[in-house]
Protein backbone atom coordinates (compact mmCIF):
# COMPACT_ATOMS: atom_id res chain seq x y z
CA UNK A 1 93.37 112.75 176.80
CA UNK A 2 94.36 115.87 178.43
CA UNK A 3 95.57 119.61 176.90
CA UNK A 4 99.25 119.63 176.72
CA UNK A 5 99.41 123.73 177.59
CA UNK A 6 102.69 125.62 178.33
CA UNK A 7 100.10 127.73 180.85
CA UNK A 8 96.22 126.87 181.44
CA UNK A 9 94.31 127.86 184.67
CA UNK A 10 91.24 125.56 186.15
CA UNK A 11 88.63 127.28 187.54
CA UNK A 12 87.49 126.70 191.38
CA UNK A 13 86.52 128.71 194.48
CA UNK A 14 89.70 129.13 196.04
CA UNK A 15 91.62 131.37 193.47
CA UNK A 16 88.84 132.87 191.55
CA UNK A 17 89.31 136.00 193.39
CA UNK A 18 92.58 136.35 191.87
CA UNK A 19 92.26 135.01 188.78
CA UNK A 20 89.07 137.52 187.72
CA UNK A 21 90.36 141.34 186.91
CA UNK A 22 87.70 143.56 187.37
CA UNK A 23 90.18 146.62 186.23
CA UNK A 24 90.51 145.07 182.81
CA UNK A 25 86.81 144.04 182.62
CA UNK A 26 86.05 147.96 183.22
CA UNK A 27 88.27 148.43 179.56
CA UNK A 28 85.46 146.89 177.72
CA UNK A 29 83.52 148.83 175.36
CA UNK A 30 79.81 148.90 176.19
CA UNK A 31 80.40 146.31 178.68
CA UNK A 32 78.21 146.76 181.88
CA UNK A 33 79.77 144.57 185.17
CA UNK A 34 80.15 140.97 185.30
CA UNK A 35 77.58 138.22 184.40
CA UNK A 36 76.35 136.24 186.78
CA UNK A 37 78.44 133.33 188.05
CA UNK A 38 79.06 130.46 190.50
CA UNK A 39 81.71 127.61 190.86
CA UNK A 40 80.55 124.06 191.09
CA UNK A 41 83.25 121.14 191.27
CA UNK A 42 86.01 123.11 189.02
CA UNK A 43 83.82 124.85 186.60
CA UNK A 44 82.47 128.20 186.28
CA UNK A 45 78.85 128.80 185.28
CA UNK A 46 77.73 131.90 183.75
CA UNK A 47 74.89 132.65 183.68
CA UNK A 48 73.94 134.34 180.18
CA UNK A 49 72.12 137.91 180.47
CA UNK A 50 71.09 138.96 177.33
CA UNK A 51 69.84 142.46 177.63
CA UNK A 52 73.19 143.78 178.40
CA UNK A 53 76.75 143.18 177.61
CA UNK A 54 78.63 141.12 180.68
CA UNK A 55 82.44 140.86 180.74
CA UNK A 56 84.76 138.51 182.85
CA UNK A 57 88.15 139.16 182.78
CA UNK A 58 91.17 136.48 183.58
CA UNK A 59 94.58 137.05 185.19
CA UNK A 60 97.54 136.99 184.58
CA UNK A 61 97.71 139.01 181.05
CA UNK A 62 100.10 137.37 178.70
CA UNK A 63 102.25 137.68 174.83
CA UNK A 64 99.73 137.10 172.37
CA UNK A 65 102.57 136.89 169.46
CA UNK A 66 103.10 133.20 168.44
CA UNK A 67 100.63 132.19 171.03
CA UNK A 68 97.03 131.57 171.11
CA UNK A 69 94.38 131.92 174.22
CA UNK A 70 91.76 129.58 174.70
CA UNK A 71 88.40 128.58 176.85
CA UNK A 72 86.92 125.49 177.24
CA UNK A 73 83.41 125.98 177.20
CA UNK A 74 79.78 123.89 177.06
CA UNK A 75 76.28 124.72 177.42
CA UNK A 76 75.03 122.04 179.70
CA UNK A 77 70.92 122.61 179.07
CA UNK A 78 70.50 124.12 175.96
CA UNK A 79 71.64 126.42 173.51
CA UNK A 80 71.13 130.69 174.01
CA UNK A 81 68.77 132.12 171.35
CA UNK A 82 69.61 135.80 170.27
CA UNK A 83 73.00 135.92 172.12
CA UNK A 84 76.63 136.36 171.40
CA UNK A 85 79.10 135.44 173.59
CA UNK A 86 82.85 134.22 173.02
CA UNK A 87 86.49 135.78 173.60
CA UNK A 88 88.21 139.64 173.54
CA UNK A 89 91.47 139.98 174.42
CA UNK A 90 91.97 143.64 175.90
CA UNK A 91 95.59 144.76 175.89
CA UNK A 92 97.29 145.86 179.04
CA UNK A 93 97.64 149.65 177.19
CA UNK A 94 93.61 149.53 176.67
CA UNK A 95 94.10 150.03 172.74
CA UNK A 96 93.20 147.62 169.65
CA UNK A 97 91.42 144.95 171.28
CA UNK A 98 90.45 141.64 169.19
CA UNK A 99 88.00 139.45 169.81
CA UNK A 100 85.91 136.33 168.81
CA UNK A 101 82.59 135.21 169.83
CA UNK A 102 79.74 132.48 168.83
CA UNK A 103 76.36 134.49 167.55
CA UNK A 104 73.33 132.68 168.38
CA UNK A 105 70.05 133.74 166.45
CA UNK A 106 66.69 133.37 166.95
CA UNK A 107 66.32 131.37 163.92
CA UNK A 108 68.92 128.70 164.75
CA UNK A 109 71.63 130.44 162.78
CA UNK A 110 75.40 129.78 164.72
CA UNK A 111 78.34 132.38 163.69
CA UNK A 112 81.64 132.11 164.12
CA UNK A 113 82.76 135.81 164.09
CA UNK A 114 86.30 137.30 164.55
CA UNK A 115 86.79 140.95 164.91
CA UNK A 116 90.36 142.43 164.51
CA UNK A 117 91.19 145.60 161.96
CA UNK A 118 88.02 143.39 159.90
CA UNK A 119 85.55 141.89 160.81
CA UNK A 120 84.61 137.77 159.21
CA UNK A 121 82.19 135.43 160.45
CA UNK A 122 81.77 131.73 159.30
CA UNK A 123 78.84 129.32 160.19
CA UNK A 124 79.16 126.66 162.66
CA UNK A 125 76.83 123.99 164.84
CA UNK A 126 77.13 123.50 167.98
CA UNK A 127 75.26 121.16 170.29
CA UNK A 128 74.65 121.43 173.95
CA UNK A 129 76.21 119.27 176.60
CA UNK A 130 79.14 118.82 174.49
CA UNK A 131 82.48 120.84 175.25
CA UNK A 132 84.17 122.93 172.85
CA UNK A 133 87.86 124.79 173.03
CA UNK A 134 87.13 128.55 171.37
CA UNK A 135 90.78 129.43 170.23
CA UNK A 136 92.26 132.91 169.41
CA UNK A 137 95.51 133.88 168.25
CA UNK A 138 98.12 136.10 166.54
CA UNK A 139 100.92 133.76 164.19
CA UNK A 140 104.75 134.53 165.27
CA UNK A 141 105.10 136.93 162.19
CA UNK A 142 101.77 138.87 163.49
CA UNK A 143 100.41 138.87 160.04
CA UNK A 144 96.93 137.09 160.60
CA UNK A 145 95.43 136.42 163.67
CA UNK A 146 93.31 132.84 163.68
CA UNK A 147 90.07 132.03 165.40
CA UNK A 148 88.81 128.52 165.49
CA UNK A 149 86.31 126.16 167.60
CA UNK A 150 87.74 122.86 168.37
CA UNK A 151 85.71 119.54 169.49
CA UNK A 152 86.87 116.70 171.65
CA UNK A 153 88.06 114.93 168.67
CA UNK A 154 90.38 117.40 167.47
CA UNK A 155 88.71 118.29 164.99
CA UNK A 156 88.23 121.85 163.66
CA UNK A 157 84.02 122.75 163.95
CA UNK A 158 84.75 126.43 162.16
CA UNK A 159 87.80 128.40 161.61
CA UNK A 160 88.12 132.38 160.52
CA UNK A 161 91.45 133.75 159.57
CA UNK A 162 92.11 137.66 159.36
CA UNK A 163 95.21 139.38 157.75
CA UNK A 164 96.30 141.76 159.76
CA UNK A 165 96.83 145.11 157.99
CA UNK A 166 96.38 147.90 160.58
CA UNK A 167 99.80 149.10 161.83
CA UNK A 168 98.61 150.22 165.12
CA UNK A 169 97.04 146.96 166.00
CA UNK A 170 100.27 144.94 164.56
CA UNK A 171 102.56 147.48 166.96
CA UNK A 172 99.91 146.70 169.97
CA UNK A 173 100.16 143.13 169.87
CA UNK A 174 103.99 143.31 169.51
CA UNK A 175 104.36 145.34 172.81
CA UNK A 176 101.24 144.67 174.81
CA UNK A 177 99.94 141.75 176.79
CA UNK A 178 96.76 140.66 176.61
CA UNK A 179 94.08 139.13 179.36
CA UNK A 180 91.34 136.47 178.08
CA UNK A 181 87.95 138.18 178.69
CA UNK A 182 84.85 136.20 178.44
CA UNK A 183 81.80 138.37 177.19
CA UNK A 184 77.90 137.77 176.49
CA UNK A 185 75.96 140.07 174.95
CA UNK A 186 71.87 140.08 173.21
CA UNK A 187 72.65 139.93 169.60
CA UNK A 188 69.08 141.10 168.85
CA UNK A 189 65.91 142.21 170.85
CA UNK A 190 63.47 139.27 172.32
CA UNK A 191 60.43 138.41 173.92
CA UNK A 192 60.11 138.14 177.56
CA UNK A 193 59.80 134.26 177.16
CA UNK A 194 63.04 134.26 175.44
CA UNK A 195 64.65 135.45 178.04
CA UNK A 196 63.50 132.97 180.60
CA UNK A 197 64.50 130.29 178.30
CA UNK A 198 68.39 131.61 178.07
CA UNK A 199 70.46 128.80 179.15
CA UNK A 200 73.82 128.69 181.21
CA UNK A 201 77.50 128.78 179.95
CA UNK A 202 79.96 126.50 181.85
CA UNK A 203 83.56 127.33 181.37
CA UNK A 204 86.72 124.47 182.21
CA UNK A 205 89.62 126.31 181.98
CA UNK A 206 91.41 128.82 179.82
CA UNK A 207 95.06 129.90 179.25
CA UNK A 208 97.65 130.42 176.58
CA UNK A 209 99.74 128.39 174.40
CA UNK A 210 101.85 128.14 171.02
CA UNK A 211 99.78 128.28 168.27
CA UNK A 212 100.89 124.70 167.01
CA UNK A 213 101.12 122.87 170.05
CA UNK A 214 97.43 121.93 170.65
CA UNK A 215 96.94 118.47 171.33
CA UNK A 216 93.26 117.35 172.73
CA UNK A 217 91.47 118.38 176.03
CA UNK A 218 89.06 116.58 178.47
CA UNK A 219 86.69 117.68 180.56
CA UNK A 220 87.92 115.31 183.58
CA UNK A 221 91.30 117.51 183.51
CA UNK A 222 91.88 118.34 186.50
CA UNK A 223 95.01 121.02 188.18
CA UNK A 224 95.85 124.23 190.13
CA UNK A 225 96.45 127.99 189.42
CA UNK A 226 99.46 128.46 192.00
CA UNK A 227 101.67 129.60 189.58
CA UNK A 228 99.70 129.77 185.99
CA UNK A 229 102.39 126.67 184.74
CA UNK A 230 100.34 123.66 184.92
CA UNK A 231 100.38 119.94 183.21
CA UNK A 232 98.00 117.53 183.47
CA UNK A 233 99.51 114.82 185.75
CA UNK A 234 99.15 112.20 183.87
CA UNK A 235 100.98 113.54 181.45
CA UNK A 236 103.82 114.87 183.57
CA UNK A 237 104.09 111.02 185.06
CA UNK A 238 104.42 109.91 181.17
CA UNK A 239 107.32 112.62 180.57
CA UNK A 240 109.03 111.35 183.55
CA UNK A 241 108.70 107.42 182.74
CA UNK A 242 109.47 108.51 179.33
CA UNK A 243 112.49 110.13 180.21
CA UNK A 244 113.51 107.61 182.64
CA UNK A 245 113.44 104.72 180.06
CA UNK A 246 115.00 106.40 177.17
CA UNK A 247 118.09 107.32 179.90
CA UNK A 248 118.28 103.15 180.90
CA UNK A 249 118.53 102.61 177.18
CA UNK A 250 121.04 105.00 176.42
CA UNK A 251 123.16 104.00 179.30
CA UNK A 252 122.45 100.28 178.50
CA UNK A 253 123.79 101.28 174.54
CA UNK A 254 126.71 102.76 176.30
CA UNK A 255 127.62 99.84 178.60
CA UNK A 256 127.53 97.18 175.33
CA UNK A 257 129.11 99.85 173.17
CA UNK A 258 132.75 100.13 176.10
CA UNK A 259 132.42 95.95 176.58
CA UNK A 260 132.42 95.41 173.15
CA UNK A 261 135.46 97.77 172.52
CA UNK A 262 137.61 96.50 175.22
CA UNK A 263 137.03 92.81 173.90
CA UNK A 264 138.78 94.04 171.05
CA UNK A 265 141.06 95.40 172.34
CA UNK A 266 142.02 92.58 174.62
CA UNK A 267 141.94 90.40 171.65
CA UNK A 268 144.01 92.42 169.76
CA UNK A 269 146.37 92.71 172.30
CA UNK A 270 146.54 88.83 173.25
CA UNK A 271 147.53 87.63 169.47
CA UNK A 272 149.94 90.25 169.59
CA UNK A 273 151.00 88.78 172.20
CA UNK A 274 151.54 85.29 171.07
CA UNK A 275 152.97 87.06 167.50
CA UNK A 276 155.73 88.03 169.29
CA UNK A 277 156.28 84.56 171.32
CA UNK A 278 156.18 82.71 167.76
CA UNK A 279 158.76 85.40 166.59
CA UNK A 280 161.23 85.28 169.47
CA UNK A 281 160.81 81.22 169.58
CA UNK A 282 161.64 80.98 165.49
CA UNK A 283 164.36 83.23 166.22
CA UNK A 284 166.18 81.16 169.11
CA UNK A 285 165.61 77.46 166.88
CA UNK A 286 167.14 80.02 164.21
């Protein structure tokens, strides 16, 4: 299985100093520098601070109408206690930002939360060392923007839907782009031990991509950022065998279609033919 994206980005050490915007990162309210992070094998781990809010921001900024962002995310110890963390997308203009993020309580509680001209949250569970796709995006009409959590299986773990109703936000995401942003934040204050018992956030990839066209994803997907177009090449080798086998059977269709026409016609023509043999030879014993 692999995400079928009209744009994703992998993470890894050679273009991550490209792909992170510190300028846009800067935009975020409250936010106070990046998190800490390394790259291991084509995965970025974040390290979750909660006594401040972090921000990582994501080149290249892109339409948000019709389209939604996404990260692929895990936590491969254990679940955070007492932090949120999730998606804002920060327009190129700086204005009307929106934004989704996963709260984790101290008591266990799990939030889905989206934040646009309102604010909804829905309850979730999520388990560690299992990868999740954390969607966000605005309809082609911009009327609602749609936040959702996605598993492996394709199925939908929470969803939050918000009708948009604030002109200034509607008018932003018509004219603005908008960069994916990863943020953590404390959601409450903790104990010392707490703290030390925060675990890591490991991020696959993110990108952008019509709002109907999500497939499934996989962990073991693997590509490059060169140019922010990607496929998964397995599936570009099944487009082109696809395509290469429904051209041999069209051309094959074609073939049988012109042989069986010019048998009739040679038929046709041959007792026509021999009509007008039997004609002239009743007309000369005539």
């Amino acid at each position: 299985m692999a995400l079928l994206s009209s744009s994703f980005a992998v993470f890894n050490s050679v273009n991550l100093n490209s792909t992170i915007n510190n300028a846009v990162s800067d935009r975020i309210q409250s936010s106070t520098g990046q998190p800490v992070f390394t790259t291991t094998d084509d995965k970025l781990l974040v390290q979750i601070d909660p006594t401040t809010t972090k921000s990582l921001c994501f080149n290249p900024p892109t339409s948000l109408v019709g389209f939604s962002s996404f990260v692929l995310f895990s936590f491969p110890d254990v679940l955070p206690s007492g932090v949120i963390t999730g998606i804002t997308l920060v327009p190129t203009d700086g204005t009307s930002s929106i934004s989704t993020s996963v709260s984790f309580t101290s008591s266990g509680r799990q939030q889905l939360i989206l934040q646009s001209d309102t604010t909804t949250g829905s309850d979730l569970s999520l388990t560690s060392h299992t990868e999740y796709l954390l969607m966000l995006g605005a309809d082609a009409d911009v009327s609602f923007i749609l936040a959702q959590v996605v598993n492996t299986k394709q199925q939908v773990v929470s969803e939050v839907l918000n009708y948009l109703n604030d002109g200034v936000m509607i008018e932003s995401i018509l004219t603005n782009k908008y960069s994916i942003c990863v943020v953590t934040s404390g959601s409450q204050r903790r104990s010392v031990e707490a703290v030390n018992n925060n675990s890591t956030m490991q991020l696959s990839f993110y990108g952008f991509q019509k709002m109907n066209s999500l497939k499934t994803f996989n962990s073991t997907l693997k590509g490059t950022t060169t140019n922010g177009n990607n496929l998964n090449v397995g599936a570009v080798a099944g487009i082109v065998i696809g395509s290469v086998v429904f051209f041999l059977l069209v051309l094959f269709c074609l073939v049988l279609v012109i042989i069986v026409i010019l048998y009739t016609v040679r038929t046709r023509k041959n007792a026509s033919e021999e009509t007008k043999k039997t004609e002239a030879m009743m007309d000369t014993m005539l």
